[in-house]
PDB file of N, CA and C in Angstrom:
ATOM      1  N   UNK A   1       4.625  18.272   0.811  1.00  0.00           N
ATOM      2  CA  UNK A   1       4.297  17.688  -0.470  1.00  0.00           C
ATOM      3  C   UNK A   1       5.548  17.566  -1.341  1.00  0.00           C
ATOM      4  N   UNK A   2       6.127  18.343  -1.351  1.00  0.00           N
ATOM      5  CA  UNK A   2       7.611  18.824  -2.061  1.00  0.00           C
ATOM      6  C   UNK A   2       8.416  16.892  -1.805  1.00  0.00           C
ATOM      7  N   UNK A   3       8.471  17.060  -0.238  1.00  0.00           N
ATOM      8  CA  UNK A   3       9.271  15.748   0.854  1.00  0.00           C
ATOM      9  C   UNK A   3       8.661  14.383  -0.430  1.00  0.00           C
ATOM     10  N   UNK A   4       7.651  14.441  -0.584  1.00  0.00           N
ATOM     11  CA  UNK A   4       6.883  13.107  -1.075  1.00  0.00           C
ATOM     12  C   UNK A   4       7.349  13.021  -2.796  1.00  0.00           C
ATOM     13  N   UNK A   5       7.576  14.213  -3.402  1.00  0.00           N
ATOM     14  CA  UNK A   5       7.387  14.076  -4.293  1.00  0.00           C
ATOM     15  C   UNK A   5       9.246  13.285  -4.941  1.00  0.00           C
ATOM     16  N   UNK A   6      10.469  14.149  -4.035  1.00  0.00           N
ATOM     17  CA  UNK A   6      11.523  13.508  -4.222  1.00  0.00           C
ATOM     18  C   UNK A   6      11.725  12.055  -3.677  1.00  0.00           C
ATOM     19  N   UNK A   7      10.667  11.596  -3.179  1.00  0.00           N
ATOM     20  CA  UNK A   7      10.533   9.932  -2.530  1.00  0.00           C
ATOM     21  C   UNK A   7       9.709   9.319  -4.158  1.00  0.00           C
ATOM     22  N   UNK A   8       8.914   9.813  -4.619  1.00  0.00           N
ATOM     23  CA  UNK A   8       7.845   9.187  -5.911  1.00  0.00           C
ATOM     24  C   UNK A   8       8.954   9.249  -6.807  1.00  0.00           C
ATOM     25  N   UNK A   9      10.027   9.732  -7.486  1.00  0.00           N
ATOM     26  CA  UNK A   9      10.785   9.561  -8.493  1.00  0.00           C
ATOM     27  C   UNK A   9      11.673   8.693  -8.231  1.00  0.00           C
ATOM     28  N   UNK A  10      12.506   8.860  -7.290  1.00  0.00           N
ATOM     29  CA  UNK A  10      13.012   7.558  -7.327  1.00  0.00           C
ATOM     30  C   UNK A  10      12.306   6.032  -7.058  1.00  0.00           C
ATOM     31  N   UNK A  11      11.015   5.952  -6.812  1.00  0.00           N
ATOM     32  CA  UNK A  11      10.225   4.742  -6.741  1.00  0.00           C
ATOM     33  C   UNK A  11       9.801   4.712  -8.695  1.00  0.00           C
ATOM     34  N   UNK A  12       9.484   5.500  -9.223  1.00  0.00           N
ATOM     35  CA  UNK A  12       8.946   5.610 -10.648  1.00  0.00           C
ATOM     36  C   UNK A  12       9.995   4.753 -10.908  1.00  0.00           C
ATOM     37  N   UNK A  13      11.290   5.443 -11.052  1.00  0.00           N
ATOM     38  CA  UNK A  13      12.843   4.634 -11.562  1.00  0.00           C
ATOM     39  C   UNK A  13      13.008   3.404 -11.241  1.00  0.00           C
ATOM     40  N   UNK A  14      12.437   2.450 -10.412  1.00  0.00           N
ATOM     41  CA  UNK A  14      13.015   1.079  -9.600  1.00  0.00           C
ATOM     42  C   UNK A  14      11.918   0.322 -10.449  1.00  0.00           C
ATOM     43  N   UNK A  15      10.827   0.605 -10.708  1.00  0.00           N
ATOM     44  CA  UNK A  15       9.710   0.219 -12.217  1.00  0.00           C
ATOM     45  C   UNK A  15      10.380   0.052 -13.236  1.00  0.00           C
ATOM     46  N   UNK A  16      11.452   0.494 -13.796  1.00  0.00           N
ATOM     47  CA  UNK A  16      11.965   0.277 -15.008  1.00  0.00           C
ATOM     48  C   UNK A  16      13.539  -0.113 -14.517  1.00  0.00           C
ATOM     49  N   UNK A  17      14.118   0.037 -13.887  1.00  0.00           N
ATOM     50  CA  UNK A  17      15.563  -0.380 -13.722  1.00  0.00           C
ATOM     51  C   UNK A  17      15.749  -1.838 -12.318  1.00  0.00           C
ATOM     52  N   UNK A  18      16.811  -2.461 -12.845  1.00  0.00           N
ATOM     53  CA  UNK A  18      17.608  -2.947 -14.556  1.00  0.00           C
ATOM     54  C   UNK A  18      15.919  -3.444 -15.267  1.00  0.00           C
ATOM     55  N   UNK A  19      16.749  -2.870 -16.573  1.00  0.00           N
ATOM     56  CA  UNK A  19      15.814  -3.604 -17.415  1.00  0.00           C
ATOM     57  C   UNK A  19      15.736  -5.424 -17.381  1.00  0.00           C
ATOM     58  N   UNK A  20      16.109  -6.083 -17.065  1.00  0.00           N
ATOM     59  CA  UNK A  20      16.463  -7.479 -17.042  1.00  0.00           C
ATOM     60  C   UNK A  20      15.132  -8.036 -16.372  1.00  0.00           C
ATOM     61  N   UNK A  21      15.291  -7.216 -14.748  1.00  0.00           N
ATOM     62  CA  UNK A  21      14.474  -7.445 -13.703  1.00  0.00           C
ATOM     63  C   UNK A  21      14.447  -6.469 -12.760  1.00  0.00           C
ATOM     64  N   UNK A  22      13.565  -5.385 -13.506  1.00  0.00           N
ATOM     65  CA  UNK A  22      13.005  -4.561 -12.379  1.00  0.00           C
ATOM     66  C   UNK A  22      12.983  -4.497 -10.750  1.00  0.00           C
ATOM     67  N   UNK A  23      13.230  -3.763 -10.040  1.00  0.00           N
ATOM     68  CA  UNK A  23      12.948  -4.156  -8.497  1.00  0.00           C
ATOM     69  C   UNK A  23      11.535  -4.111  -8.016  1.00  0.00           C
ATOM     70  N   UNK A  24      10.628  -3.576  -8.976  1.00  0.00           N
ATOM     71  CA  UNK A  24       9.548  -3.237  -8.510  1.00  0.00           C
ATOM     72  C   UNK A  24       8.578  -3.608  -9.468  1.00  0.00           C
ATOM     73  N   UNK A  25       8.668  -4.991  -9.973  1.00  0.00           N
ATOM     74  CA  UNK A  25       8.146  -5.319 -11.382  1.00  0.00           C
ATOM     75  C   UNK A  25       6.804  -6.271 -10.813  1.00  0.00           C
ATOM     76  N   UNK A  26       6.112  -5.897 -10.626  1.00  0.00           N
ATOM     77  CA  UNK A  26       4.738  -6.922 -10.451  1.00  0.00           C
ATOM     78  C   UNK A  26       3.970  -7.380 -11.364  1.00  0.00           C
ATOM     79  N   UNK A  27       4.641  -7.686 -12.580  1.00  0.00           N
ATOM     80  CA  UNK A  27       3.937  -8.598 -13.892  1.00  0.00           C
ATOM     81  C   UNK A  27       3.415  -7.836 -14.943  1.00  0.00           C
ATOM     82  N   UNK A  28       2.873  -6.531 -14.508  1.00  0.00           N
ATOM     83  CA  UNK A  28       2.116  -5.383 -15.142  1.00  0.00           C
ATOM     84  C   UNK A  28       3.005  -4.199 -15.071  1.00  0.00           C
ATOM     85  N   UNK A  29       2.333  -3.246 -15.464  1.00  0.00           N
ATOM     86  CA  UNK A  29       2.048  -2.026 -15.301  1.00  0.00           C
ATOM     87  C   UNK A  29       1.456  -1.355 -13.625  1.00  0.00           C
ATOM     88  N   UNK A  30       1.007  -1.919 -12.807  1.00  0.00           N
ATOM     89  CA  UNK A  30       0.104  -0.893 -11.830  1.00  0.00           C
ATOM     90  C   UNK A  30       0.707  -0.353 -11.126  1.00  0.00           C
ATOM     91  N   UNK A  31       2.073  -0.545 -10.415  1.00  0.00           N
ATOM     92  CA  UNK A  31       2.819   0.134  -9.455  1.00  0.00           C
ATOM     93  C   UNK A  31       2.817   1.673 -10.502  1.00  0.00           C
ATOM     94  N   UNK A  32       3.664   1.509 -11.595  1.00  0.00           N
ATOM     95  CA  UNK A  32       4.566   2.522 -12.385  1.00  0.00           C
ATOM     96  C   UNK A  32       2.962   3.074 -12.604  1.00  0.00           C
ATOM     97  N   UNK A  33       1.857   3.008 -12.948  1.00  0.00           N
ATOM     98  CA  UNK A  33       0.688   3.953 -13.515  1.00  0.00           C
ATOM     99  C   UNK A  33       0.402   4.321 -12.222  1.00  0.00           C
ATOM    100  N   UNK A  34       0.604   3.871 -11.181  1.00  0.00           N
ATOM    101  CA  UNK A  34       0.249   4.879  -9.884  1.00  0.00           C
ATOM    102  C   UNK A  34       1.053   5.716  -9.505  1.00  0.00           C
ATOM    103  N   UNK A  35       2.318   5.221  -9.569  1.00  0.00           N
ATOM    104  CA  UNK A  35       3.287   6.360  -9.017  1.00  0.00           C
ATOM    105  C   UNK A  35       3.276   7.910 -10.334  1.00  0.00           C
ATOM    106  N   UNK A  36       3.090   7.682 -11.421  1.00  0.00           N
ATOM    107  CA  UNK A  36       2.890   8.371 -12.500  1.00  0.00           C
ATOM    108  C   UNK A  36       1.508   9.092 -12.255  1.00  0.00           C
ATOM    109  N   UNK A  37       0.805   8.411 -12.279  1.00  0.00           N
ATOM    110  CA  UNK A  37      -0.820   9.305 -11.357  1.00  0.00           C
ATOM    111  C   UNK A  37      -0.236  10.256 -10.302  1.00  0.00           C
ATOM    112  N   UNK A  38       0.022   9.631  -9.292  1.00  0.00           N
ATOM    113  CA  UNK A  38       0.552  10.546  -7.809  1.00  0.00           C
ATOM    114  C   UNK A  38       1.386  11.676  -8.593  1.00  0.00           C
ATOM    115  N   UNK A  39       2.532  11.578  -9.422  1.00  0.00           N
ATOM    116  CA  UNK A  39       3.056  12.621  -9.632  1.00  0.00           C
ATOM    117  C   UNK A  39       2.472  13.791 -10.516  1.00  0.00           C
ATOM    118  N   UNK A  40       1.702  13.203 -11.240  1.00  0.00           N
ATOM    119  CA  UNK A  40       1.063  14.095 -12.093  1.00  0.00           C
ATOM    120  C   UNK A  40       0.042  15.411 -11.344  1.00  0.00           C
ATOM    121  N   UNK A  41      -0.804  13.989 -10.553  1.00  0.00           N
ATOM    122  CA  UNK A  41      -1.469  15.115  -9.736  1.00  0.00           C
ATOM    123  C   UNK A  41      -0.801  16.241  -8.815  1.00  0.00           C
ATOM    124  N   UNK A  42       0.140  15.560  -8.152  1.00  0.00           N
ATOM    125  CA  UNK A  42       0.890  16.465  -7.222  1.00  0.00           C
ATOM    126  C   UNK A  42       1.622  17.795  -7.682  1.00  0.00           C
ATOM    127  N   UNK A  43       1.856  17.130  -9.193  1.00  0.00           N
ATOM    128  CA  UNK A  43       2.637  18.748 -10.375  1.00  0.00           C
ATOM    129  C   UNK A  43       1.401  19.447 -10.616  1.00  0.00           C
ATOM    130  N   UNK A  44       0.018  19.178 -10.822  1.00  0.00           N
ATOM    131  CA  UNK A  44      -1.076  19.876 -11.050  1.00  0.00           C
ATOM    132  C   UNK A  44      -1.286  21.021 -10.342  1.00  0.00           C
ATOM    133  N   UNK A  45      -1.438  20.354  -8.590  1.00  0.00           N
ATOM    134  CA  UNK A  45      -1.708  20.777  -7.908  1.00  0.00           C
ATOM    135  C   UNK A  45      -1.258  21.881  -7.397  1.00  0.00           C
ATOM    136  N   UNK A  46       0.405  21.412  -7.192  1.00  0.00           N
ATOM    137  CA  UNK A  46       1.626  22.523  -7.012  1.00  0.00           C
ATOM    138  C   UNK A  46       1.437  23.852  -7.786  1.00  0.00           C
ATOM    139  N   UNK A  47       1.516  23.240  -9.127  1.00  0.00           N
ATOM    140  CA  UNK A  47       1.893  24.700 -10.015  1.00  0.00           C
ATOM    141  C   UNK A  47       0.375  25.375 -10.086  1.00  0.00           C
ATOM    142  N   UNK A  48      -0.908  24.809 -10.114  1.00  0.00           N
ATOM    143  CA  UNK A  48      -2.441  25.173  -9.991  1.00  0.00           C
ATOM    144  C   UNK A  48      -2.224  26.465  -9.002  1.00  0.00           C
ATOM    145  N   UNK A  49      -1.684  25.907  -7.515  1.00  0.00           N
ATOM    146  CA  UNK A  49      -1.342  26.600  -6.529  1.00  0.00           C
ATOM    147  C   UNK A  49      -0.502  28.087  -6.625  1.00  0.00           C
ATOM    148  N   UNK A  50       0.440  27.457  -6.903  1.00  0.00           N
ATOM    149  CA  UNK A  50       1.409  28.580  -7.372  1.00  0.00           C
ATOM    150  C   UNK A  50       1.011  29.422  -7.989  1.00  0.00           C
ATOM    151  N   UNK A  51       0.569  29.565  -9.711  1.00  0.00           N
ATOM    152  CA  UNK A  51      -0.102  30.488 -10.721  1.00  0.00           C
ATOM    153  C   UNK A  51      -1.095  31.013  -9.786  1.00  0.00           C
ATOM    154  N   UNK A  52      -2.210  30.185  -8.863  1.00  0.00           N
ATOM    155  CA  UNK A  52      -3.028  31.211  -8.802  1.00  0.00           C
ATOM    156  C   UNK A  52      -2.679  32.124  -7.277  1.00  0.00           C
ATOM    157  N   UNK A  53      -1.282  32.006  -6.343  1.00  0.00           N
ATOM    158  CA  UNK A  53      -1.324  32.907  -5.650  1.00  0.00           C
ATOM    159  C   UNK A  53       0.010  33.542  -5.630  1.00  0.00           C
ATOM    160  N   UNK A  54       0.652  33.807  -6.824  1.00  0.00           N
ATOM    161  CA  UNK A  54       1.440  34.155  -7.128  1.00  0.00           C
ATOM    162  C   UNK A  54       1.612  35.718  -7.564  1.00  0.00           C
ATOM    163  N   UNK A  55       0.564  36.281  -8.446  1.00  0.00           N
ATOM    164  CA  UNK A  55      -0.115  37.614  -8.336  1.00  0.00           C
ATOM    165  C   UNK A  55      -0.771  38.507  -7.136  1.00  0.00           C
ATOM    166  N   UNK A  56      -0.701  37.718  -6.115  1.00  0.00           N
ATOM    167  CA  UNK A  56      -1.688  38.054  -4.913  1.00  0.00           C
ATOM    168  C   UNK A  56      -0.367  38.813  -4.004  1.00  0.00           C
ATOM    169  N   UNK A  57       0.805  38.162  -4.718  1.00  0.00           N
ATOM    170  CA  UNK A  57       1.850  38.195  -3.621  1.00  0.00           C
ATOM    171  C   UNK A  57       2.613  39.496  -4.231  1.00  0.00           C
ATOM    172  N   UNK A  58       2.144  40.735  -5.098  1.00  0.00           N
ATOM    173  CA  UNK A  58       3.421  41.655  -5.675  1.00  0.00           C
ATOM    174  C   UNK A  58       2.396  42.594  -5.745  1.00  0.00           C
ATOM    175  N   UNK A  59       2.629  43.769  -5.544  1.00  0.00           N
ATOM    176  CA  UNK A  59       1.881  45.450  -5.516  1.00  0.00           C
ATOM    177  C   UNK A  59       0.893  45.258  -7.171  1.00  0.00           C
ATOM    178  N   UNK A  60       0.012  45.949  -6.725  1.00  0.00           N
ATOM    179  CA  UNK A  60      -1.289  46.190  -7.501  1.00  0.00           C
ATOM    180  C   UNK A  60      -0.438  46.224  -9.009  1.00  0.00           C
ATOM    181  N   UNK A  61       0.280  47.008  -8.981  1.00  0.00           N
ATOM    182  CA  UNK A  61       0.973  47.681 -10.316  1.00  0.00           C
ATOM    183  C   UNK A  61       1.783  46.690 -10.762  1.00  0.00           C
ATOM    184  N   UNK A  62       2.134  45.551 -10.559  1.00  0.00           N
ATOM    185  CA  UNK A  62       3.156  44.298 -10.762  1.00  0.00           C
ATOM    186  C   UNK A  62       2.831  43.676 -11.408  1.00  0.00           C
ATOM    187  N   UNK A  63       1.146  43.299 -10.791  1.00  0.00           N
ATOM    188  CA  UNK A  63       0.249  41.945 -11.100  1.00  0.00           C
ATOM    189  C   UNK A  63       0.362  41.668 -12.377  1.00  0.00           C
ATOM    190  N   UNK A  64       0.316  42.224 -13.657  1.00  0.00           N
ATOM    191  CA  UNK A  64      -0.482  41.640 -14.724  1.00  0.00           C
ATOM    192  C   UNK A  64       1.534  41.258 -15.274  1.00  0.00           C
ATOM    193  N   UNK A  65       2.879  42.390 -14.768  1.00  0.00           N
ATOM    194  CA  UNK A  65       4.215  41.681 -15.039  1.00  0.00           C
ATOM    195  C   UNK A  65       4.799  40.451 -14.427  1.00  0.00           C
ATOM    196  N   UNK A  66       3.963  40.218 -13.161  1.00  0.00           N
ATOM    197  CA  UNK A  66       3.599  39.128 -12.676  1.00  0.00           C
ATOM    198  C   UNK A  66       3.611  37.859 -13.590  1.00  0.00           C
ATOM    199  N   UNK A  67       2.485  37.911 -13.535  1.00  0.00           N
ATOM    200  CA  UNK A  67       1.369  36.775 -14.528  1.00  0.00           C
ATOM    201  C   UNK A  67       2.102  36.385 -15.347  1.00  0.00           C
ATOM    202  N   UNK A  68       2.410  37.531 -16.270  1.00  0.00           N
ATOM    203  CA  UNK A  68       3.373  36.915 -17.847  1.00  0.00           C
ATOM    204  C   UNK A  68       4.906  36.427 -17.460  1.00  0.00           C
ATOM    205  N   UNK A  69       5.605  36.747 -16.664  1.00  0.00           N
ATOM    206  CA  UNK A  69       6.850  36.250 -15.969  1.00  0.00           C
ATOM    207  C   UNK A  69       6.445  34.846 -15.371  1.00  0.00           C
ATOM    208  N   UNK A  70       5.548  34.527 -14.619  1.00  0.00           N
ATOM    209  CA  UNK A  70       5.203  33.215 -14.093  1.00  0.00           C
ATOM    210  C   UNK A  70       4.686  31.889 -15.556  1.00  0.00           C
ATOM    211  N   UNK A  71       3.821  32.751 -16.295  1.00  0.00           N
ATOM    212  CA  UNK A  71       3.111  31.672 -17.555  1.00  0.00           C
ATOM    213  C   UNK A  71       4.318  31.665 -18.078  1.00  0.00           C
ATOM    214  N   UNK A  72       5.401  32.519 -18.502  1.00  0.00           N
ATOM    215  CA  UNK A  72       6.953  32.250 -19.412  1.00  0.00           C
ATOM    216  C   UNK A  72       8.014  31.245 -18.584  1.00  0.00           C
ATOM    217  N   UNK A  73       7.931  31.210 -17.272  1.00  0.00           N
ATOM    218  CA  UNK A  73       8.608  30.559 -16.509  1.00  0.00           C
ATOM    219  C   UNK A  73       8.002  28.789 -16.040  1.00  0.00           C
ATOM    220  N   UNK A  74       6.481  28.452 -16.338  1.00  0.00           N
ATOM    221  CA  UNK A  74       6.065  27.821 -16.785  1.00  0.00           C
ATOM    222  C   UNK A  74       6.093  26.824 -17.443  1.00  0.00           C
ATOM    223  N   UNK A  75       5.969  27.330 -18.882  1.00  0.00           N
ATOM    224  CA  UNK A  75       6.304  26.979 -19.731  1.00  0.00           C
ATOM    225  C   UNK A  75       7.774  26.696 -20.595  1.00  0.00           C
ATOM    226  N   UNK A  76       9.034  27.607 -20.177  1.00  0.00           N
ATOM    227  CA  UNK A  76       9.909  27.331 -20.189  1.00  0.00           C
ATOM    228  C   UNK A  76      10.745  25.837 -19.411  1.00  0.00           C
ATOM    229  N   UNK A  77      10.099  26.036 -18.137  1.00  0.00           N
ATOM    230  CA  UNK A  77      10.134  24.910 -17.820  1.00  0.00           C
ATOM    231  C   UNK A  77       9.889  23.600 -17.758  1.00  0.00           C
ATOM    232  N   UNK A  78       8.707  23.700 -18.348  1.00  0.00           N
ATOM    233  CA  UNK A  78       7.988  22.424 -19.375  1.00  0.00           C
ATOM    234  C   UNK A  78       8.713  21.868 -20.757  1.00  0.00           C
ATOM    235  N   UNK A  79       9.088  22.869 -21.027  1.00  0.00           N
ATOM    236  CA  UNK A  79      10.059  22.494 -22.341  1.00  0.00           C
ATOM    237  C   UNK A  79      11.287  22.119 -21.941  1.00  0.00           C
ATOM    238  N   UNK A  80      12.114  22.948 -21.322  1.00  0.00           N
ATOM    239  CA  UNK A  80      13.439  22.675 -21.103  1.00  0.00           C
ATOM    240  C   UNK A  80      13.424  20.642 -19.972  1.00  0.00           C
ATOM    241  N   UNK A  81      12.394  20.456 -19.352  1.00  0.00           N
ATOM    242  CA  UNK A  81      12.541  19.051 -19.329  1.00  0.00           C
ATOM    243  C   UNK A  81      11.748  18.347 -19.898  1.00  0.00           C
ATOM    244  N   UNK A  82      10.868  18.631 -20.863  1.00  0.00           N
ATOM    245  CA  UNK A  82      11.265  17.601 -22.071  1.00  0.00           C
ATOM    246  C   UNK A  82      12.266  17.488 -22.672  1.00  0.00           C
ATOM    247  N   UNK A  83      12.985  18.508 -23.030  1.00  0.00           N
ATOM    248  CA  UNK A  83      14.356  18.214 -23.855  1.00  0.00           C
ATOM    249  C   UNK A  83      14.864  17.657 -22.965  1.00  0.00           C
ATOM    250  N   UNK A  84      15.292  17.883 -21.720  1.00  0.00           N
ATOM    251  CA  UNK A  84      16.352  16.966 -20.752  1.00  0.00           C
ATOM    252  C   UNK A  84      15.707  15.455 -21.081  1.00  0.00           C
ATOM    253  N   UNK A  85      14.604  15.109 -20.812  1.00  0.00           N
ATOM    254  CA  UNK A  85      13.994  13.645 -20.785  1.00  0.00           C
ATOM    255  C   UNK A  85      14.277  12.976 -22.023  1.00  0.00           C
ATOM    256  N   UNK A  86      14.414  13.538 -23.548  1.00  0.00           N
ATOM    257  CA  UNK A  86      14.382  13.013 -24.422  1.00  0.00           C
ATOM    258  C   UNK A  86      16.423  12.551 -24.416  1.00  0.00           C
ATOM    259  N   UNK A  87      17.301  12.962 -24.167  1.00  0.00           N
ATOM    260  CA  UNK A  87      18.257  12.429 -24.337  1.00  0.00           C
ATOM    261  C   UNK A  87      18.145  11.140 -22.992  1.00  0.00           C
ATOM    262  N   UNK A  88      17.942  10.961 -22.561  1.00  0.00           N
ATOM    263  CA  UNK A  88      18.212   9.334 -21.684  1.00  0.00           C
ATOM    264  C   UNK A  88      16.909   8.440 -21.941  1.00  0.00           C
ATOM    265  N   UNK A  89      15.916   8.671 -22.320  1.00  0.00           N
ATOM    266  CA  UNK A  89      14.547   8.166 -23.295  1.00  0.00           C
ATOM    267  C   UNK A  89      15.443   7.706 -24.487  1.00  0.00           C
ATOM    268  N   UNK A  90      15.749   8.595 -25.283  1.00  0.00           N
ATOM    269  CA  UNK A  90      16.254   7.909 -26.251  1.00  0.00           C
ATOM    270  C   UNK A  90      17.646   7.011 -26.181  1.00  0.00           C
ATOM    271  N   UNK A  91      18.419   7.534 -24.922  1.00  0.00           N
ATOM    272  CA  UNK A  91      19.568   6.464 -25.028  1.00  0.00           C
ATOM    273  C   UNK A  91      19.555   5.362 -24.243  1.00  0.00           C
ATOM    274  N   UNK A  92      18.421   4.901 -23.337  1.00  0.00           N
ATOM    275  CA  UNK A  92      17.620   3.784 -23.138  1.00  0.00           C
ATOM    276  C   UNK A  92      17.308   3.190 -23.695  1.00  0.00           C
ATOM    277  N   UNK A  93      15.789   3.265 -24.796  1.00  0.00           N
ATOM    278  CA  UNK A  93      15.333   3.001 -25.692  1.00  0.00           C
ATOM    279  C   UNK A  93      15.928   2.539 -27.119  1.00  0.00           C
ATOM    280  N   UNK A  94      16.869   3.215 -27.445  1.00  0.00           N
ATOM    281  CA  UNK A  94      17.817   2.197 -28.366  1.00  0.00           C
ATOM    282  C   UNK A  94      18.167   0.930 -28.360  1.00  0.00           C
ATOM    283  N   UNK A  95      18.545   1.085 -27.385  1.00  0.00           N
ATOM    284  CA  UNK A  95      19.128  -1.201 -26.684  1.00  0.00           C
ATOM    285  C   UNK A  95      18.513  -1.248 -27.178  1.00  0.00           C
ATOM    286  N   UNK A  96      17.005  -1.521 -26.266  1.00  0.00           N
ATOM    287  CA  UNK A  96      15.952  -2.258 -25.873  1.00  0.00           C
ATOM    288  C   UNK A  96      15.329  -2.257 -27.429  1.00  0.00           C
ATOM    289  N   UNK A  97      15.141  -1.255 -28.441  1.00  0.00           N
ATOM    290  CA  UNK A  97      14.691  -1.278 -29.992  1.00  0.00           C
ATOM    291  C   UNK A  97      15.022  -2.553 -30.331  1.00  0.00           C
ATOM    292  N   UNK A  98      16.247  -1.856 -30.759  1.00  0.00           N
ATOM    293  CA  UNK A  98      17.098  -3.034 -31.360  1.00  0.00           C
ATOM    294  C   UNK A  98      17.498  -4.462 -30.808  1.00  0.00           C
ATOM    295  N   UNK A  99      17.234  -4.677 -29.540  1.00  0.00           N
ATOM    296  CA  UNK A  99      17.019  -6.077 -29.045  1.00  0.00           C
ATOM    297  C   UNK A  99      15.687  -6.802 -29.418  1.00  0.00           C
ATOM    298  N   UNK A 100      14.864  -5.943 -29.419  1.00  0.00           N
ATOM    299  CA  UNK A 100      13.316  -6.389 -30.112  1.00  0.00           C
ATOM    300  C   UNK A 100      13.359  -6.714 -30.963  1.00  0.00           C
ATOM    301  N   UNK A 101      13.898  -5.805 -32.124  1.00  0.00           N
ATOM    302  CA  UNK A 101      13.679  -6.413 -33.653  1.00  0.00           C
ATOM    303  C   UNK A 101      14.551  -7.441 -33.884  1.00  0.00           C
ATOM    304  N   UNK A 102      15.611  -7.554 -32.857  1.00  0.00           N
ATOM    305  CA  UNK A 102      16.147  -9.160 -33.515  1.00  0.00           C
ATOM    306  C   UNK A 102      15.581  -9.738 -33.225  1.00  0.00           C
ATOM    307  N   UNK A 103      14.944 -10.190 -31.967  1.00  0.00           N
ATOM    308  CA  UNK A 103      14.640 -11.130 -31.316  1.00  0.00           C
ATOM    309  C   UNK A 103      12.743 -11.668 -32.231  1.00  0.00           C
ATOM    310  N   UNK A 104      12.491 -10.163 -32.859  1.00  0.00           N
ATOM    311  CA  UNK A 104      11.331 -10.653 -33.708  1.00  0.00           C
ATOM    312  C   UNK A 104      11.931 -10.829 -35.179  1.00  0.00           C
ATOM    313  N   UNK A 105      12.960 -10.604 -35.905  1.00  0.00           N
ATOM    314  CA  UNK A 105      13.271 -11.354 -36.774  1.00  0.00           C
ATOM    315  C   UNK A 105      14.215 -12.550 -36.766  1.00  0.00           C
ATOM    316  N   UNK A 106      14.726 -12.403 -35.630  1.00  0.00           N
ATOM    317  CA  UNK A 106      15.414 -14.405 -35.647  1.00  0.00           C
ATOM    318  C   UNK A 106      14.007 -15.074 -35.429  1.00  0.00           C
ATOM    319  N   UNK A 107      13.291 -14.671 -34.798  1.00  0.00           N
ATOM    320  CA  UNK A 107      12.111 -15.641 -34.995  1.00  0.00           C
ATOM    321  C   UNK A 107      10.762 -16.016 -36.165  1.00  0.00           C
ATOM    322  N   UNK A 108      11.482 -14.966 -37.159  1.00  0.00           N
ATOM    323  CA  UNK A 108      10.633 -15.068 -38.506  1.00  0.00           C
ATOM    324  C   UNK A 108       9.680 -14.418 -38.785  1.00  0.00           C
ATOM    325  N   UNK A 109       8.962 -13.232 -37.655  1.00  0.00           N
ATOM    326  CA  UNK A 109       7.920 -12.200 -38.074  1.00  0.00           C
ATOM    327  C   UNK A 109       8.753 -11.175 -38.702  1.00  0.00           C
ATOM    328  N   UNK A 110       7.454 -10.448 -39.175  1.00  0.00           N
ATOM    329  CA  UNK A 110       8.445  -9.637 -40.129  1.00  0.00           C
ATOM    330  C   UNK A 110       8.561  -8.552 -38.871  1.00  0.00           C
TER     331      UNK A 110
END
């Protein structure tokens, strides 16, 4: 599952790059909302997995230092890549802003 999942990100990426003309641009949205489905589920599943046999795996007396080391590690990790995602989100997303709003005020909307 791991094998599949470093094959789904770089397919997510070919949905949006070049911005000009995508390699994987089929008029819509449906490629990029599936590959985004597949990954989501597959992170569900993984970490679902993990949390719940992760306590099973350390002496009676561990379990509950367990638990709170795994939910902190978690969640740390949930945060620390959002912050990674938001610097190339936002230095993407700039162009492309600011190419919009000209292109909707040379044409006279507000």
């Amino acid at each position: 599952m791991v094998g599949a999942r470093l094959v789904l990100l770089p397919l997510l990426i070919l949905c949006i790059m070049p911005f000009e003309s995508p390699i994987l641009d089929t008029g819509n949205s449906e490629i990029a909302f599936f590959l985004a489905m597949l990954i989501g589920f597959s992170s569900g599943l993984l970490s679902s997995i993990a949390m719940s046999r992760g306590p099973t795996e350390v002496a009676e007396r561990d379990k509950e230092l367990a638990g709170m080391i795994m939910v902190f590690s978690l969640l740390a990790g949930l945060t620390i890549g959002a912050w990674i995602a938001v610097g190339p989100s936002e230095a993407l997303s700039t162009g492309a802003v600011q190419e919009t709003m000209t292109c909707l005020t040379d044409e006279g909307h507000p």
